[in-house]
Each structure stands twice: as structure tokens, then as C-alpha cells.
N, C-alpha and C. Protein backbone atom coordinates (compact mmCIF):
# COMPACT_ATOMS: atom_id res chain seq x y z
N UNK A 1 6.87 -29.44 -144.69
CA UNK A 1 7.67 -28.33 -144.21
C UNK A 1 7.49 -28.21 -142.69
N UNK A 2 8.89 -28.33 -142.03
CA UNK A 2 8.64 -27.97 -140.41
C UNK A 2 8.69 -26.73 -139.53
N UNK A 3 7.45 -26.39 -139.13
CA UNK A 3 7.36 -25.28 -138.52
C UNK A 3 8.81 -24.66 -137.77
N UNK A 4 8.96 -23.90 -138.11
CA UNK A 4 10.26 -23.14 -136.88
C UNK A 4 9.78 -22.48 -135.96
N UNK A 5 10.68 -23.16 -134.62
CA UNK A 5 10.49 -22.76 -133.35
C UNK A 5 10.61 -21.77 -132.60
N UNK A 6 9.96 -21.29 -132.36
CA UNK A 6 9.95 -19.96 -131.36
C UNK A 6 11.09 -19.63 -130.50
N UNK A 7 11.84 -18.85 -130.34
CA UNK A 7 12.87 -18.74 -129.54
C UNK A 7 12.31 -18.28 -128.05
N UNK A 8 12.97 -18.76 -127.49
CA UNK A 8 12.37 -18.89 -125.87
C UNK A 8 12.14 -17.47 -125.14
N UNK A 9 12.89 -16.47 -125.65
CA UNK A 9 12.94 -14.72 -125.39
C UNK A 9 11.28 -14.75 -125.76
N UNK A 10 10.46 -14.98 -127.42
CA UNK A 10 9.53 -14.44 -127.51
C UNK A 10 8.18 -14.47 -126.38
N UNK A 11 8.44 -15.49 -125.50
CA UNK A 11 7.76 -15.89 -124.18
C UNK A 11 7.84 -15.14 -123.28
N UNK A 12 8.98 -14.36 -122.84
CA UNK A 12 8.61 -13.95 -121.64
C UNK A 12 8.39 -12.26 -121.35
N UNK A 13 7.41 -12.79 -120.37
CA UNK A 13 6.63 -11.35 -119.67
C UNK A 13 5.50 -11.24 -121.44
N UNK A 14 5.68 -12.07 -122.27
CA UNK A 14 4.63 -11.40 -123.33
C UNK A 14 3.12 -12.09 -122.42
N UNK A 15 2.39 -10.68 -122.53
CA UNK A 15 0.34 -11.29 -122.57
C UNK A 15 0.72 -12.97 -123.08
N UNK A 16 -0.61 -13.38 -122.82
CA UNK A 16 -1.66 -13.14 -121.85
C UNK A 16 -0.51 -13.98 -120.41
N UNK A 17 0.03 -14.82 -121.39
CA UNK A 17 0.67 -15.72 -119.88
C UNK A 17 1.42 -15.40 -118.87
N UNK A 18 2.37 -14.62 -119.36
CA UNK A 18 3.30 -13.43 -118.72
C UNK A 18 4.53 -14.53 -117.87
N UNK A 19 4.81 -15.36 -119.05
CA UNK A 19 5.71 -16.24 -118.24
C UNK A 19 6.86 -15.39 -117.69
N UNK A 20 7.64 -15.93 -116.60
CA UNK A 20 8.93 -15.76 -116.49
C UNK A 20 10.15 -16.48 -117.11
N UNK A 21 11.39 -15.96 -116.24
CA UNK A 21 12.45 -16.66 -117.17
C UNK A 21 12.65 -17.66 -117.36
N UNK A 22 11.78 -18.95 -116.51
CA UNK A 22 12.18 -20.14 -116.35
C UNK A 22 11.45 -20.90 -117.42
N UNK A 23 10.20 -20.29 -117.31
CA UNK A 23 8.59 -20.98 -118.20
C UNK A 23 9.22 -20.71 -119.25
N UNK A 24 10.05 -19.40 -119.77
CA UNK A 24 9.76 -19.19 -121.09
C UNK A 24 11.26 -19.96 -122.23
N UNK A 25 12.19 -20.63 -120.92
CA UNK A 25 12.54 -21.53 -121.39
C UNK A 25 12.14 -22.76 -121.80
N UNK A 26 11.21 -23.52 -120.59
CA UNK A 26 10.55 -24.60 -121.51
C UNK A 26 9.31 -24.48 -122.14
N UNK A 27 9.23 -23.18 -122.68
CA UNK A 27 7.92 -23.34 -123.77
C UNK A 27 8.53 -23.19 -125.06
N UNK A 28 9.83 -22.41 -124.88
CA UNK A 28 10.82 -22.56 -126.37
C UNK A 28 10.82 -24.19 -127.07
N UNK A 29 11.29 -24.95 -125.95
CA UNK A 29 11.19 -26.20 -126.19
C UNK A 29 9.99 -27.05 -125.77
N UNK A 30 8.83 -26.76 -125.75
CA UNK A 30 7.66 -27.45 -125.59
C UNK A 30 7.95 -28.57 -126.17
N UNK A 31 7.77 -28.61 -127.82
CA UNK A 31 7.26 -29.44 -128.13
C UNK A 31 8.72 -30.47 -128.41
N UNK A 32 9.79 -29.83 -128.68
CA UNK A 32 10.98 -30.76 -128.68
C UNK A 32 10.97 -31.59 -127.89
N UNK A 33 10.67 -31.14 -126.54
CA UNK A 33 11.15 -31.95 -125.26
C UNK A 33 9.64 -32.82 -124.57
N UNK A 34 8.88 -32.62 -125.72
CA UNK A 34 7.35 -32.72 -125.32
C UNK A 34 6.93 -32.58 -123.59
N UNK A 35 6.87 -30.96 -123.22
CA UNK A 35 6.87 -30.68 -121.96
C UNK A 35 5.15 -30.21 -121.90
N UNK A 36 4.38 -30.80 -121.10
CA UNK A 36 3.17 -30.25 -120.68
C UNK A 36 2.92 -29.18 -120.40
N UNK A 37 1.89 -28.38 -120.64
CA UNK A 37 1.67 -27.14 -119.78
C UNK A 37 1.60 -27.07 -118.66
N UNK A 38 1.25 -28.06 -117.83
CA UNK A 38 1.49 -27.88 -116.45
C UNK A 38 2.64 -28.37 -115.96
N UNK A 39 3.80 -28.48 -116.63
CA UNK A 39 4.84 -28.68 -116.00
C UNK A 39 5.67 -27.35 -116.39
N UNK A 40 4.94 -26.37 -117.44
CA UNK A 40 5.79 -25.35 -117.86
C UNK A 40 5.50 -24.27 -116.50
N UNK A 41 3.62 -24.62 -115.89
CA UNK A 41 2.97 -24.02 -115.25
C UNK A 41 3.89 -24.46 -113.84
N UNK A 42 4.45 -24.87 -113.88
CA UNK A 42 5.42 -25.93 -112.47
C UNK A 42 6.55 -24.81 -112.10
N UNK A 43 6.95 -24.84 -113.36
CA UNK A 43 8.63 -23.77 -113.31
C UNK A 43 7.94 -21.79 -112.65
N UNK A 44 6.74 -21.94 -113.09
CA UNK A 44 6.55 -20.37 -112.01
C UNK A 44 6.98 -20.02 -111.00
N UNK A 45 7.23 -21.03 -110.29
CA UNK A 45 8.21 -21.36 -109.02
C UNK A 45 9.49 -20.88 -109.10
N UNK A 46 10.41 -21.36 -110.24
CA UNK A 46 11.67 -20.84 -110.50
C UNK A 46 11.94 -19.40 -111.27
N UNK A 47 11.64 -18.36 -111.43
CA UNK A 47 11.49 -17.20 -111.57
C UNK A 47 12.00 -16.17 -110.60
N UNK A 48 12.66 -15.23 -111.08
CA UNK A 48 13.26 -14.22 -110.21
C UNK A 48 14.04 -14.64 -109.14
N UNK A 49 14.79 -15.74 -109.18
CA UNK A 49 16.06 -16.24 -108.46
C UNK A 49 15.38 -16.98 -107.54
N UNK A 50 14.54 -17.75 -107.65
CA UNK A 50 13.78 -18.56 -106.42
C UNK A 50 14.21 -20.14 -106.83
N UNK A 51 15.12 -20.12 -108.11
CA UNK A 51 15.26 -21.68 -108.31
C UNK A 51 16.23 -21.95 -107.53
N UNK A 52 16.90 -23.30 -106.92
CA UNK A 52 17.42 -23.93 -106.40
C UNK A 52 18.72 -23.24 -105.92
N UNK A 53 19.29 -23.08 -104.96
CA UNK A 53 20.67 -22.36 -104.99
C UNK A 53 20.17 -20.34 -105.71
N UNK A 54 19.59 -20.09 -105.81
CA UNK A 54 19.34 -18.74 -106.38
C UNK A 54 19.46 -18.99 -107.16
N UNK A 55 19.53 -20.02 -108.47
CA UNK A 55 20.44 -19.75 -109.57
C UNK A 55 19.15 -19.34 -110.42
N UNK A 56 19.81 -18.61 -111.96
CA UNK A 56 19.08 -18.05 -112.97
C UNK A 56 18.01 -18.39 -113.27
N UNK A 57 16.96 -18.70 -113.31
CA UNK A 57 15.87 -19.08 -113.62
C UNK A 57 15.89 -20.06 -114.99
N UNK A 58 16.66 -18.81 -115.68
CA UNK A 58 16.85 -19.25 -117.28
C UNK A 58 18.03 -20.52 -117.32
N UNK A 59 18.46 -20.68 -116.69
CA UNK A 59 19.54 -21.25 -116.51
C UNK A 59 18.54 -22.56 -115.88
N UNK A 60 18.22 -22.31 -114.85
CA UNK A 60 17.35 -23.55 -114.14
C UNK A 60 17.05 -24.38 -115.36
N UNK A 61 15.54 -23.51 -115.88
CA UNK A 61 15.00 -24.27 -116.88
C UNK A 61 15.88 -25.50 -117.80
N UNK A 62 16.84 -24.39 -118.52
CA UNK A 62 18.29 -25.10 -119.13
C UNK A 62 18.65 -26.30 -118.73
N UNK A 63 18.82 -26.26 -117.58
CA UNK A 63 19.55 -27.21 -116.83
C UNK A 63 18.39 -28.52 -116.93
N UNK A 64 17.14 -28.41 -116.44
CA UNK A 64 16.03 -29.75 -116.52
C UNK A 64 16.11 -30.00 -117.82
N UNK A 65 16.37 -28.93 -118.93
CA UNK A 65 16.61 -29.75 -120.38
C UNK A 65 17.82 -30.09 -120.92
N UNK A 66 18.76 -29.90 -120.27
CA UNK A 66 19.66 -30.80 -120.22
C UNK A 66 19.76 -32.22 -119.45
N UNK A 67 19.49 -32.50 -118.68
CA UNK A 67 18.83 -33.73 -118.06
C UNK A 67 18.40 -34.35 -118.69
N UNK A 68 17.08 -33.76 -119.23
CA UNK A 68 16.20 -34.83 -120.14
C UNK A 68 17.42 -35.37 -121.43
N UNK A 69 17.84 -35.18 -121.74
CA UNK A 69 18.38 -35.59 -122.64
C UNK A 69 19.94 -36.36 -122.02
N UNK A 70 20.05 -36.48 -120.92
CA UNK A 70 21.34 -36.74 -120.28
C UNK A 70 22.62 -36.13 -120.98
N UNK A 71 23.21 -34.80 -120.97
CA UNK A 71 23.69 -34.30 -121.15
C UNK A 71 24.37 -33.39 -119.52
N UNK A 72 25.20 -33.04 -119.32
CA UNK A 72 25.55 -32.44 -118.38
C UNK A 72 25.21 -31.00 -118.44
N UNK A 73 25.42 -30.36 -117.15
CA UNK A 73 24.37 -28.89 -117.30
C UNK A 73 25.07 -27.35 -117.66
N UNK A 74 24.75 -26.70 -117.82
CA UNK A 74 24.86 -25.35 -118.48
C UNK A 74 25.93 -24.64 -117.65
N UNK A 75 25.97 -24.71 -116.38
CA UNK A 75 26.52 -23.65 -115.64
C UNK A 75 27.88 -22.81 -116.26
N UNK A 76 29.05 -23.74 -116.51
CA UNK A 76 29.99 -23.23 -116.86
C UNK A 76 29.91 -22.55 -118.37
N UNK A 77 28.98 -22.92 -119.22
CA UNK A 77 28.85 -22.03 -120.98
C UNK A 77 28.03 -20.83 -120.36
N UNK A 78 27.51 -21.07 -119.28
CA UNK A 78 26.76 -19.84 -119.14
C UNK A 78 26.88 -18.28 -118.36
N UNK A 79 27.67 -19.39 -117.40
CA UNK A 79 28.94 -18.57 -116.56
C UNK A 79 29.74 -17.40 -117.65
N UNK A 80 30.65 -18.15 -118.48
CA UNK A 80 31.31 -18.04 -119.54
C UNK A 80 30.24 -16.56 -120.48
N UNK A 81 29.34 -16.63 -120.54
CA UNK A 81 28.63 -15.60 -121.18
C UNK A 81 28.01 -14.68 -120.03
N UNK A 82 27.72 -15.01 -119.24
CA UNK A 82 26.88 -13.83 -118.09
C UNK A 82 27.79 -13.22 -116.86
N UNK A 83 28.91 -14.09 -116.48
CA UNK A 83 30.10 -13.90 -115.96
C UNK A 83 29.23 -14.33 -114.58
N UNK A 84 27.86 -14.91 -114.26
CA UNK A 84 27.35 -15.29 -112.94
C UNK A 84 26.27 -16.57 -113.25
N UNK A 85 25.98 -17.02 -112.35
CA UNK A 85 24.99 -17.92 -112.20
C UNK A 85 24.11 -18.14 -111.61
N UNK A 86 24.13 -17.24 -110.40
CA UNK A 86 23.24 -16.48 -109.22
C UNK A 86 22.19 -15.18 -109.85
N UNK A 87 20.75 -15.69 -109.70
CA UNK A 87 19.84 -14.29 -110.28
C UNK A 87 20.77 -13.14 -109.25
N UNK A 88 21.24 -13.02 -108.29
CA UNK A 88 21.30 -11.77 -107.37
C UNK A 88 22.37 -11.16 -108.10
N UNK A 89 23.03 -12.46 -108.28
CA UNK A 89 24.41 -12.12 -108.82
C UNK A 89 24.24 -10.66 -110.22
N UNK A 90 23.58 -11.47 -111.36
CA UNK A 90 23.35 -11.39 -112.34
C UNK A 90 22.82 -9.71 -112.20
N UNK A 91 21.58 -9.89 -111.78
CA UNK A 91 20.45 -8.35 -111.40
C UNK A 91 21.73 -7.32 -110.63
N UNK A 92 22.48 -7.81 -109.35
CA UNK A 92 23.28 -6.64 -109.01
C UNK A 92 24.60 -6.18 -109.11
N UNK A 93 24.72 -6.80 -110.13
CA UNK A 93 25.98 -6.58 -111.00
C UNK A 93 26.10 -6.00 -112.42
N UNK A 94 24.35 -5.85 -112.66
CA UNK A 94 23.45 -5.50 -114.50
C UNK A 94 24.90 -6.29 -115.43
N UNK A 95 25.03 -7.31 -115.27
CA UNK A 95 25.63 -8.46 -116.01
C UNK A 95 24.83 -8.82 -117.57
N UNK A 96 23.59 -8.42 -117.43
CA UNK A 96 22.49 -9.32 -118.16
C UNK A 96 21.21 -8.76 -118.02
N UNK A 97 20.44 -8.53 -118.50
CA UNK A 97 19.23 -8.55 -118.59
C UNK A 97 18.61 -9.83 -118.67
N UNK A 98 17.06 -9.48 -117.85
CA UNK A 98 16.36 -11.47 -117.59
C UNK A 98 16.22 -11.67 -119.50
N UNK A 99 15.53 -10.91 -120.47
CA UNK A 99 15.28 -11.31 -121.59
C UNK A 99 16.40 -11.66 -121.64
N UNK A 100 17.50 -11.27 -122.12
CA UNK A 100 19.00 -11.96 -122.64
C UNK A 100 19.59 -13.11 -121.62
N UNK A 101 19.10 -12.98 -120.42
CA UNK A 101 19.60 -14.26 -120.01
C UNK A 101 18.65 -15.51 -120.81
N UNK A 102 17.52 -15.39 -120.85
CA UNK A 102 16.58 -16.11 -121.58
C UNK A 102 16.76 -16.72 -122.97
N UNK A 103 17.72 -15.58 -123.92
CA UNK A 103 17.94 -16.12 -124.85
C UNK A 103 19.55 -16.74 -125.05
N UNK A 104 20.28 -16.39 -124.16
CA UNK A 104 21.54 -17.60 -123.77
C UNK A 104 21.15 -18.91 -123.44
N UNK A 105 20.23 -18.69 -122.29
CA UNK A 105 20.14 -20.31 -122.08
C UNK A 105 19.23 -20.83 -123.29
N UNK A 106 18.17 -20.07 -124.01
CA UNK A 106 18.10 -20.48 -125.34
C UNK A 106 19.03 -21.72 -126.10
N UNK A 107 19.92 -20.34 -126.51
CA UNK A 107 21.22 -20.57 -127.71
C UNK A 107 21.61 -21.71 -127.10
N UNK A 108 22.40 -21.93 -125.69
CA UNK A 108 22.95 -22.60 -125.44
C UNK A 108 22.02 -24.40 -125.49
N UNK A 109 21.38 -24.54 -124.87
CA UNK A 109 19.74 -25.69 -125.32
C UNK A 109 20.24 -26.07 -126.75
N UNK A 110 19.84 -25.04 -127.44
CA UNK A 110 19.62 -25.77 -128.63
C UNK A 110 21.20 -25.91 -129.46
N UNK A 111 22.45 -25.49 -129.00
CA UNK A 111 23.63 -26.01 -129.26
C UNK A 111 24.07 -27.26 -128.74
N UNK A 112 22.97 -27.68 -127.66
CA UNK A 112 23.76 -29.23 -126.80
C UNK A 112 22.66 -30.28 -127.83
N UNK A 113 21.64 -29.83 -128.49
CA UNK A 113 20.71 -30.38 -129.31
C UNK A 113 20.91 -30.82 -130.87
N UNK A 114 22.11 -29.59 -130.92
CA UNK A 114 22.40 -29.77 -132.52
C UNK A 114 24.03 -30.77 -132.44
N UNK A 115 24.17 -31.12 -130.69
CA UNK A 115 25.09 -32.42 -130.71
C UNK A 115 25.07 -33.40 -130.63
């Protein structure tokens, strides 16, 4: 019987680790994507709109797991649900909350997975 996976929401801001939105995307998929802890410990960096271009954190994450798998990236399904792609965007527009952005780029991960 195979364990079921944690959805990537239950990660963040929970004790002791207190990931953000980015970590607590690839710890959803740790072990799918067999991602190290110190590469989850890597993405602390991308949190609170500090990833590349400002973009979502949650979305960031998304996006490196889409890669790994060579798949093209999230922006537009995610766009499509948050109506932004920019943390500034997102936060000053209350588009989203970081947990619910967390569990879009979730959903969305594991829909390019179940293709």
C-alpha cells in the first residue's frame, strides 16, 4: 500500500520548519521528484516575491518541477486561476492568499504529473 502524499499547503508556515511558499512546494513533492533537503533549504530564497522576476514563490517552485520533468511552465494555468503572477501583484490586489496560492501550484504539479 502507497503512502499518500502530503499536499504542499500542509507545509507552509507549519512548526518547526516554517517553510515558505516556495519550500512548501517542493516538499509536497519531495519524494516524487526525489528533491534533497537542502535543495528544498535552497528555495528559502524564493519566498515572499524574491523569486526571479517577483514571480509567486509558489509558482517558482512549480515551475523547477516542471522542468524536471521537461514539461513547459505554469504561468498561464496559473495566471488563469490567480488572475497574476507577480507576488506584488497577487498580495496588492488580495487575488489569493500565499496558502491558496500554494495549493494551486499544488493542484496544478500534480495535473502535469497525472499526464
Amino acid at each position: 500500500m502507497t503512502k499518500k502524499r502530503k499536499s504542499s499547503e500542509t507545509y507552509f508556515h507549519a512548526a518547526p520548519e516554517m517553510y515558505n511558499c516556495a519550500q512548501s512546494v517542493l516538499k509536497g513533492f519531495q519524494t516524487e521528484f526525489s528533491i534533497s533537503d537542502e535543495k528544498v533549504e535552497e528555495f528559502r530564497a524564493f519566498g515572499g516575491g524574491r523569486a526571479e522576476n517577483g514571480i509567486c514563490g509558489a509558482l517558482y517552485a512549480a515551475n523547477f518541477l516542471m522542468e524536471k520533468m521537461g514539461k513547459p511552465k505554469l504561468d498561464d494555468a496559473f495566471k488563469e486561476k490567480v488572475s497574476y503572477v507577480k507576488c506584488r501583484d497577487i498580495k496588492g490586489n488580495k487575488a489569493c492568499s500565499c496558502p491558496s496560492c500554494v495549493r494551486i501550484a499544488d493542484e496544478l504539479v500534480s495535473l502535469k504529473m497525472e499526464k
